[in-house]
C-alpha atoms as a PDB file:
ATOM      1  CA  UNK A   1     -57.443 -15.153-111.006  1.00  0.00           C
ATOM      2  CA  UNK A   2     -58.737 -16.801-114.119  1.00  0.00           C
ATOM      3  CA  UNK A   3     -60.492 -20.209-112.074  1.00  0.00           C
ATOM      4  CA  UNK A   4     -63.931 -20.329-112.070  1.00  0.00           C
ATOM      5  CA  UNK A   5     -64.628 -21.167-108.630  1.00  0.00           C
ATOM      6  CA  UNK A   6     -63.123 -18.129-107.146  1.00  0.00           C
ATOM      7  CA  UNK A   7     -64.859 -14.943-106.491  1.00  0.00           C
ATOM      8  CA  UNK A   8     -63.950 -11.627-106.874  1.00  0.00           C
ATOM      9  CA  UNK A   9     -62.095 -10.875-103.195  1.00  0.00           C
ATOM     10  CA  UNK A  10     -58.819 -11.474-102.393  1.00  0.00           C
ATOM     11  CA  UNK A  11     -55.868 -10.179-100.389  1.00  0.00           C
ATOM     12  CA  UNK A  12     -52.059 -10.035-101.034  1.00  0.00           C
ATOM     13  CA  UNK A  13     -49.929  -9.984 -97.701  1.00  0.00           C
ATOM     14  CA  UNK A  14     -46.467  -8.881 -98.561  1.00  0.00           C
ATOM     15  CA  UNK A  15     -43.900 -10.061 -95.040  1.00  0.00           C
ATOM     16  CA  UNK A  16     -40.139 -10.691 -94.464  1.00  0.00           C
ATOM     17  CA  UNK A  17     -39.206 -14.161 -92.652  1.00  0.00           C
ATOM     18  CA  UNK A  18     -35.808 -14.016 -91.762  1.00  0.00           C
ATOM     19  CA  UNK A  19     -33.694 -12.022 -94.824  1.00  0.00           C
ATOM     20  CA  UNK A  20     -36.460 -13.014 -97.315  1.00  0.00           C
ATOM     21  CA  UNK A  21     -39.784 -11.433 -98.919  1.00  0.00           C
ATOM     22  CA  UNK A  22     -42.579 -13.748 -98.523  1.00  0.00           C
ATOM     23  CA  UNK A  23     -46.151 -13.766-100.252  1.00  0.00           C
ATOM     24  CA  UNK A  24     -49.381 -15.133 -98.767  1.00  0.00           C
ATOM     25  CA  UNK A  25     -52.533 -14.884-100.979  1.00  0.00           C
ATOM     26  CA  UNK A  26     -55.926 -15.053 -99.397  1.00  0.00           C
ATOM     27  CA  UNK A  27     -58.567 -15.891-101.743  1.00  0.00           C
ATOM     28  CA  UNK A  28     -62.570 -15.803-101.516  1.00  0.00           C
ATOM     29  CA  UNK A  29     -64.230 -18.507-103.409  1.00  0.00           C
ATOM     30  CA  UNK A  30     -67.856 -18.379-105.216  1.00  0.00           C
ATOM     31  CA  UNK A  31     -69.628 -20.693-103.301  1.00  0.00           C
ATOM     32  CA  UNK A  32     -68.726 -22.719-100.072  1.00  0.00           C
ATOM     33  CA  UNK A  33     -66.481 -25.956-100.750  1.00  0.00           C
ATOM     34  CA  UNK A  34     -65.298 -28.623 -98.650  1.00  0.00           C
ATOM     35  CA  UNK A  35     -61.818 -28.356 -97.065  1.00  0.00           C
ATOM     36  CA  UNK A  36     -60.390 -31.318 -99.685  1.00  0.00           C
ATOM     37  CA  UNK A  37     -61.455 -29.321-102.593  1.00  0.00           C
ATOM     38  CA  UNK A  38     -60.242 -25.643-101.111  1.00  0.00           C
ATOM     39  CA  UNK A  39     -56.908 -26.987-100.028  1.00  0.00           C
ATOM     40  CA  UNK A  40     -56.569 -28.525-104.066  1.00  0.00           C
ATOM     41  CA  UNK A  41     -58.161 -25.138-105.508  1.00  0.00           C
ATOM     42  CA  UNK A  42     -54.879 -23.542-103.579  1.00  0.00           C
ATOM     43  CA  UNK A  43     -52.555 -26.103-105.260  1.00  0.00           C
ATOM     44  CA  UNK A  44     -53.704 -25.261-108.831  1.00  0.00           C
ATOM     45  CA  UNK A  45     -53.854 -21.980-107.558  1.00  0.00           C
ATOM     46  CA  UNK A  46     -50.232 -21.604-105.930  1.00  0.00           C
ATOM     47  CA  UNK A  47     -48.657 -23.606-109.412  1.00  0.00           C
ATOM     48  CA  UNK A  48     -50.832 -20.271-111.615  1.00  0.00           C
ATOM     49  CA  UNK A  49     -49.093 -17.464-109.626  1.00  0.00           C
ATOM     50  CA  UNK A  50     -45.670 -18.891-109.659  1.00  0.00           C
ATOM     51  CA  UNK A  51     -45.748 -19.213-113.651  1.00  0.00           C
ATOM     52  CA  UNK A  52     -46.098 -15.428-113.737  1.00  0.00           C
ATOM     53  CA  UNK A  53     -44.077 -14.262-111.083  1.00  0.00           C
ATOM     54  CA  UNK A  54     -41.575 -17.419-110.226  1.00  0.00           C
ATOM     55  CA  UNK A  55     -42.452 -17.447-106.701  1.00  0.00           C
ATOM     56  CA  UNK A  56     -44.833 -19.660-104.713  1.00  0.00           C
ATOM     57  CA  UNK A  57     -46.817 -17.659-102.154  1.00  0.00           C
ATOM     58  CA  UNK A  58     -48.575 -19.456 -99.060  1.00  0.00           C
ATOM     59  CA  UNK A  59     -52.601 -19.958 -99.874  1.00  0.00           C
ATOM     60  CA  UNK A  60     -55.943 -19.914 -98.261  1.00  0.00           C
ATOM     61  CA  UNK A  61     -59.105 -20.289-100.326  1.00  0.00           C
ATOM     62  CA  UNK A  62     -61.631 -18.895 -98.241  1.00  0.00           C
ATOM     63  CA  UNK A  63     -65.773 -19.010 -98.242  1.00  0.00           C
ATOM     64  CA  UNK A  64     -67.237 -16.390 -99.329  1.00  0.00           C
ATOM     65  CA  UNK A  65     -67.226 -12.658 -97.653  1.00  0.00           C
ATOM     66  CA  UNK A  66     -64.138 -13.875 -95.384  1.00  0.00           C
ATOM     67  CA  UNK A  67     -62.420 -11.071 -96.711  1.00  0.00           C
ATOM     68  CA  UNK A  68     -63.167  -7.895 -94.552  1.00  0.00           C
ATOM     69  CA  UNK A  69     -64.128  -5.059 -97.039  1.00  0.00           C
ATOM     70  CA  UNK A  70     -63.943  -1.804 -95.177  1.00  0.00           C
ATOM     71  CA  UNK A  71     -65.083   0.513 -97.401  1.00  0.00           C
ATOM     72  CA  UNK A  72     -66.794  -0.499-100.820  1.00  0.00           C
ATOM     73  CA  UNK A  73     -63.984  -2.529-102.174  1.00  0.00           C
ATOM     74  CA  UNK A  74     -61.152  -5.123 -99.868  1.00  0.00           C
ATOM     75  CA  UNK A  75     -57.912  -3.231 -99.640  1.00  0.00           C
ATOM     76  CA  UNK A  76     -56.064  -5.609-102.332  1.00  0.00           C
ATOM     77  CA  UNK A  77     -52.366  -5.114-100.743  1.00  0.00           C
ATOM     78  CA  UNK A  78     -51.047  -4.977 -97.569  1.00  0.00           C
ATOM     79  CA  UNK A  79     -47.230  -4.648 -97.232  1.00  0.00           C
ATOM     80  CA  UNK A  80     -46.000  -5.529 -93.707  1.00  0.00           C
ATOM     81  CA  UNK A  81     -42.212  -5.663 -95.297  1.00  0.00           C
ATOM     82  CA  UNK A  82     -39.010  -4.663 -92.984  1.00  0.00           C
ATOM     83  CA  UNK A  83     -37.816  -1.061 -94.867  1.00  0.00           C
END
């Protein structure tokens, strides 16, 4: 994700709230952080993505290894979108 405090796990959770798409992005840091500087990594974090893509996903910077991994790499994607 191009910040240097966040590790190499994360997870993109597609949804649908109501008649709209939604984004949440969980994201593993590199070391453990205190809650004030997590919920400020997400900020900075939440302004990057929405430069690219023009919409601001929900956040959680996690500690590192919060991300279950159930084979050698985390599934990356998970789309839980109404079809």
């Amino acid at each position: 994700m191009g910040n240097d405090a966040v590790g190499t796990n994360y997870k993109i959770t597609l949804f649908t709230e109501g008649i709209m798409d939604q984004m949440h992005v969980d994201v593993e840091t590199k070391k453990i952080m205190p809650e004030a500087e997590r919920e400020a990594l997400a900020k900075v974090l939440q302004v990057g993505i929405k430069a690219v893509i023009t919409l601001t996903p929900s956040m959680a910077v996690l500690d590192p290894g919060s991300i279950e991994q159930t084979t050698i790499k985390a599934k990356r994607v998970e789309d839980n979108r109404k079809k």
